[in-house]
C-alpha atoms as a PDB file:
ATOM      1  CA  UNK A   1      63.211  12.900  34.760  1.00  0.00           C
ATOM      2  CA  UNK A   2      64.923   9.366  33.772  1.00  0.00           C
ATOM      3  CA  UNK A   3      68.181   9.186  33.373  1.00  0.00           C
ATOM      4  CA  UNK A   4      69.145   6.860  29.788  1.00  0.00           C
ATOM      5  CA  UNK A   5      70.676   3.988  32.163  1.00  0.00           C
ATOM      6  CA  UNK A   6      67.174   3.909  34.054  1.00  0.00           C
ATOM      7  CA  UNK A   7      64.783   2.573  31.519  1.00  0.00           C
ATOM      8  CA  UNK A   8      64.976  -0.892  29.572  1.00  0.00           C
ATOM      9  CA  UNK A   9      62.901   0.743  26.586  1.00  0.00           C
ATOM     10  CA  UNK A  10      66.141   2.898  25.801  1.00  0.00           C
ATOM     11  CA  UNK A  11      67.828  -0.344  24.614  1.00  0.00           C
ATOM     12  CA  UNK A  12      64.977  -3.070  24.190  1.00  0.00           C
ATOM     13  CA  UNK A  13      62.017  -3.154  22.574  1.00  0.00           C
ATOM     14  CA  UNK A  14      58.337  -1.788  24.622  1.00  0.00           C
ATOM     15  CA  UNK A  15      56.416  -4.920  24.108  1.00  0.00           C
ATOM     16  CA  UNK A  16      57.408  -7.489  26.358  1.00  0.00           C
ATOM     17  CA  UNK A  17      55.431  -8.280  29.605  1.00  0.00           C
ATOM     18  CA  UNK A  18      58.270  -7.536  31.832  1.00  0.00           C
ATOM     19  CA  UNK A  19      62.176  -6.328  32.365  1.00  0.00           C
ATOM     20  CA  UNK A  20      65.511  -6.746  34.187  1.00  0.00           C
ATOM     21  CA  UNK A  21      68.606  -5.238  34.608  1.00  0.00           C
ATOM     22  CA  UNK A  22      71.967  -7.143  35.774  1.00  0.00           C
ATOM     23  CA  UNK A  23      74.248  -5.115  37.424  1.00  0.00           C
ATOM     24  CA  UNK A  24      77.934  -6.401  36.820  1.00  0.00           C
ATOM     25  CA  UNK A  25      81.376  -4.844  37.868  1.00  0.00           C
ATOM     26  CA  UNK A  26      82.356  -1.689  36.029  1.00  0.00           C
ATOM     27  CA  UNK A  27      85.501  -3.292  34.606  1.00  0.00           C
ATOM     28  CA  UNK A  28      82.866  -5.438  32.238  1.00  0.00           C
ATOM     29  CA  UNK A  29      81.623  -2.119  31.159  1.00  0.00           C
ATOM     30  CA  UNK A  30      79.984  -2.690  27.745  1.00  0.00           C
ATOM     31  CA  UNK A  31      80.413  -6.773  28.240  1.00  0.00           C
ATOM     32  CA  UNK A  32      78.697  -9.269  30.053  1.00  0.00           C
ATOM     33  CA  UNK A  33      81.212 -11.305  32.499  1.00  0.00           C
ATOM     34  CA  UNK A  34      81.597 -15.328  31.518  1.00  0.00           C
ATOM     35  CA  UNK A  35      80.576 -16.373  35.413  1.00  0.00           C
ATOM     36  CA  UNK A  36      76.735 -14.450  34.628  1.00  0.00           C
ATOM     37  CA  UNK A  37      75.970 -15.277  30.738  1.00  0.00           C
ATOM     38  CA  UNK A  38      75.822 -19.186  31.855  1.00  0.00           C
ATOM     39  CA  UNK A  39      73.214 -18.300  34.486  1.00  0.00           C
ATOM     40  CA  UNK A  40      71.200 -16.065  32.105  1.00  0.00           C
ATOM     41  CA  UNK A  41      71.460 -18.975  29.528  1.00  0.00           C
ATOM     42  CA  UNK A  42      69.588 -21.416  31.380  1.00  0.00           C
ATOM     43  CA  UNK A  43      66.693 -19.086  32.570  1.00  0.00           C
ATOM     44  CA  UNK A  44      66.209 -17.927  28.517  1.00  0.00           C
ATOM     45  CA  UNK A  45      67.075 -21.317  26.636  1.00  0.00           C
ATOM     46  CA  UNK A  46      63.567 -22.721  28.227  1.00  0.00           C
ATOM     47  CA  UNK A  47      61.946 -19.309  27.340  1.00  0.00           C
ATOM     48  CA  UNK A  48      63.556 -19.322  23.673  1.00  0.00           C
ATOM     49  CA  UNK A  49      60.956 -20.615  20.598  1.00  0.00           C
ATOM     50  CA  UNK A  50      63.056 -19.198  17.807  1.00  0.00           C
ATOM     51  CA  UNK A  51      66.236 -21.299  15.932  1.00  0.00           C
ATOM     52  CA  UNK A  52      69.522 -20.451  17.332  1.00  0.00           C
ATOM     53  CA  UNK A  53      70.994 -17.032  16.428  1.00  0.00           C
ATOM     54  CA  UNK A  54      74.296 -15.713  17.619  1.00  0.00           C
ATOM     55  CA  UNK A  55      75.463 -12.330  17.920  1.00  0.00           C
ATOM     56  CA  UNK A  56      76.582 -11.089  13.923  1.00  0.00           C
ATOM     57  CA  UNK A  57      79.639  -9.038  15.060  1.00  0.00           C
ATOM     58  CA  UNK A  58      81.425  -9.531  18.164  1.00  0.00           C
ATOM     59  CA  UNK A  59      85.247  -8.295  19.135  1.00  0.00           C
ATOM     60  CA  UNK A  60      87.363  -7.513  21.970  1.00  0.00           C
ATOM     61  CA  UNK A  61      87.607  -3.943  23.712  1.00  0.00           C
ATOM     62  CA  UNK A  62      91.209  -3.765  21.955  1.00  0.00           C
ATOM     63  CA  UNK A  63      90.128  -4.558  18.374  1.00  0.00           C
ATOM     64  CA  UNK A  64      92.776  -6.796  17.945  1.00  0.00           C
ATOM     65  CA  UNK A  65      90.370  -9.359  16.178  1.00  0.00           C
ATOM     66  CA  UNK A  66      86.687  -9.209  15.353  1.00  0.00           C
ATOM     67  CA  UNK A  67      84.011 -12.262  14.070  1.00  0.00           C
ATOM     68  CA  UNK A  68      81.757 -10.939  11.567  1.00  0.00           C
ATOM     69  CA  UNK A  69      78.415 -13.381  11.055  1.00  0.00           C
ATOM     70  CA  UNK A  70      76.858 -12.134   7.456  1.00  0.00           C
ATOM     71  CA  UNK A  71      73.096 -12.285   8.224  1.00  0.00           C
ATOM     72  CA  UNK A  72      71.994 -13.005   4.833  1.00  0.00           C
ATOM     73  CA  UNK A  73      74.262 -15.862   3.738  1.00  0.00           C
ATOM     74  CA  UNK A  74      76.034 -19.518   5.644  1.00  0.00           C
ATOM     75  CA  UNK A  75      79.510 -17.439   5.963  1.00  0.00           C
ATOM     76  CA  UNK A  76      81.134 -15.935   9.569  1.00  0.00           C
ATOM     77  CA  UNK A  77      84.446 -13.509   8.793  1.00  0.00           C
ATOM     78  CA  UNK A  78      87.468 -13.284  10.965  1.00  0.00           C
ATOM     79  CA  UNK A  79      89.948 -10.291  10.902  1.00  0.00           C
ATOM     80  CA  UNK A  80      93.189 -10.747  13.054  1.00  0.00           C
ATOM     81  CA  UNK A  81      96.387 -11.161  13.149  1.00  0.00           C
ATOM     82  CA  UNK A  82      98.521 -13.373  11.053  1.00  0.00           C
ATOM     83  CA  UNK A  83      98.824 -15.599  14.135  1.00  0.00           C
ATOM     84  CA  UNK A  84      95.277 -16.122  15.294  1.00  0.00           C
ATOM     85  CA  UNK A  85      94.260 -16.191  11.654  1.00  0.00           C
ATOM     86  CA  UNK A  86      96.631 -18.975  10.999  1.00  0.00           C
ATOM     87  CA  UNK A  87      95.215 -20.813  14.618  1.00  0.00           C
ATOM     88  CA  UNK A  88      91.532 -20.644  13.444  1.00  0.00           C
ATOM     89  CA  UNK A  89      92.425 -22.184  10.224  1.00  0.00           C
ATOM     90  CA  UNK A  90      94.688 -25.002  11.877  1.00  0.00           C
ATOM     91  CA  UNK A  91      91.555 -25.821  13.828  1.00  0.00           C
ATOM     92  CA  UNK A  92      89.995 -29.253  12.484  1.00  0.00           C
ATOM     93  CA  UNK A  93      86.861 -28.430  14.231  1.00  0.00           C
ATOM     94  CA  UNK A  94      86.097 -25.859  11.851  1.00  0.00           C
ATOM     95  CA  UNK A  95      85.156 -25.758   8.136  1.00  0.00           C
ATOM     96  CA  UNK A  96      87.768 -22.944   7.033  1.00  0.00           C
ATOM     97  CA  UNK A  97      89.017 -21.212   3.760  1.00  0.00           C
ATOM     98  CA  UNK A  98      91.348 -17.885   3.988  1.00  0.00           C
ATOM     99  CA  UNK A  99      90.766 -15.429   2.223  1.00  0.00           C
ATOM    100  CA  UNK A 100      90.887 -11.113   2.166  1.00  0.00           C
ATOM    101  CA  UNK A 101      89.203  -8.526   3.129  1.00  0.00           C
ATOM    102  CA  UNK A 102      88.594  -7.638  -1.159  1.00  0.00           C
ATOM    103  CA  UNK A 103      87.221 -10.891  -1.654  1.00  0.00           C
ATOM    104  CA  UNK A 104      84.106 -11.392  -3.168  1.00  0.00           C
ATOM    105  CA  UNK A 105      82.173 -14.823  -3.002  1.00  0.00           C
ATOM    106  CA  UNK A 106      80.254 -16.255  -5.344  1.00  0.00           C
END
């Protein structure tokens, strides 16, 4: 019998030619750590044919914030606190615009 953690094909897809597993410490549990995504950037990057896509929803294990990429539409929502809110706006690098969580867009 296989155990869920055993087998690839109980979180990826069955069609590729081949599968790995990284092992990481168990206080990344659920996360990969910064020091292995670099590595396993420049193995796929050469290996990637399809335009740039990012992760859609991504927060931190205390849901103190969370990025929200709408998959349909040119728009990436930010929930936070008043604080980091306010930094992300401040930030020149970035095309911003406030708004709430009852907004609608046209």
């Amino acid at each position: 019998m296989t155990s869920f953690a055993e087998t690839a094909a109980s979180f990826l897809p069955g069609h590729f030619e081949a599968y790995a597993r990284v092992s990481h410490p168990l206080e990344y549990t659920g996360s990969l750590p910064d020091a292995q995504i670099g590595p396993l950037v420049e193995h796929l990057e050469p290996a990637t044919t399809f335009i740039h896509q990012s992760a859609n929803l991504w927060f931190p294990a205390d849901q103190s914030w969370c990025v929200a990429t709408e998959i349909d539409l040119a728009w990436t929502y930010i929930g936070g606190s008043r604080r980091c809110v306010a930094s992300i706006l401040a930030d020149s690098r970035l095309e911003t615009a406030e708004t709430t969580a009852a907004a609608v867009h046209e």
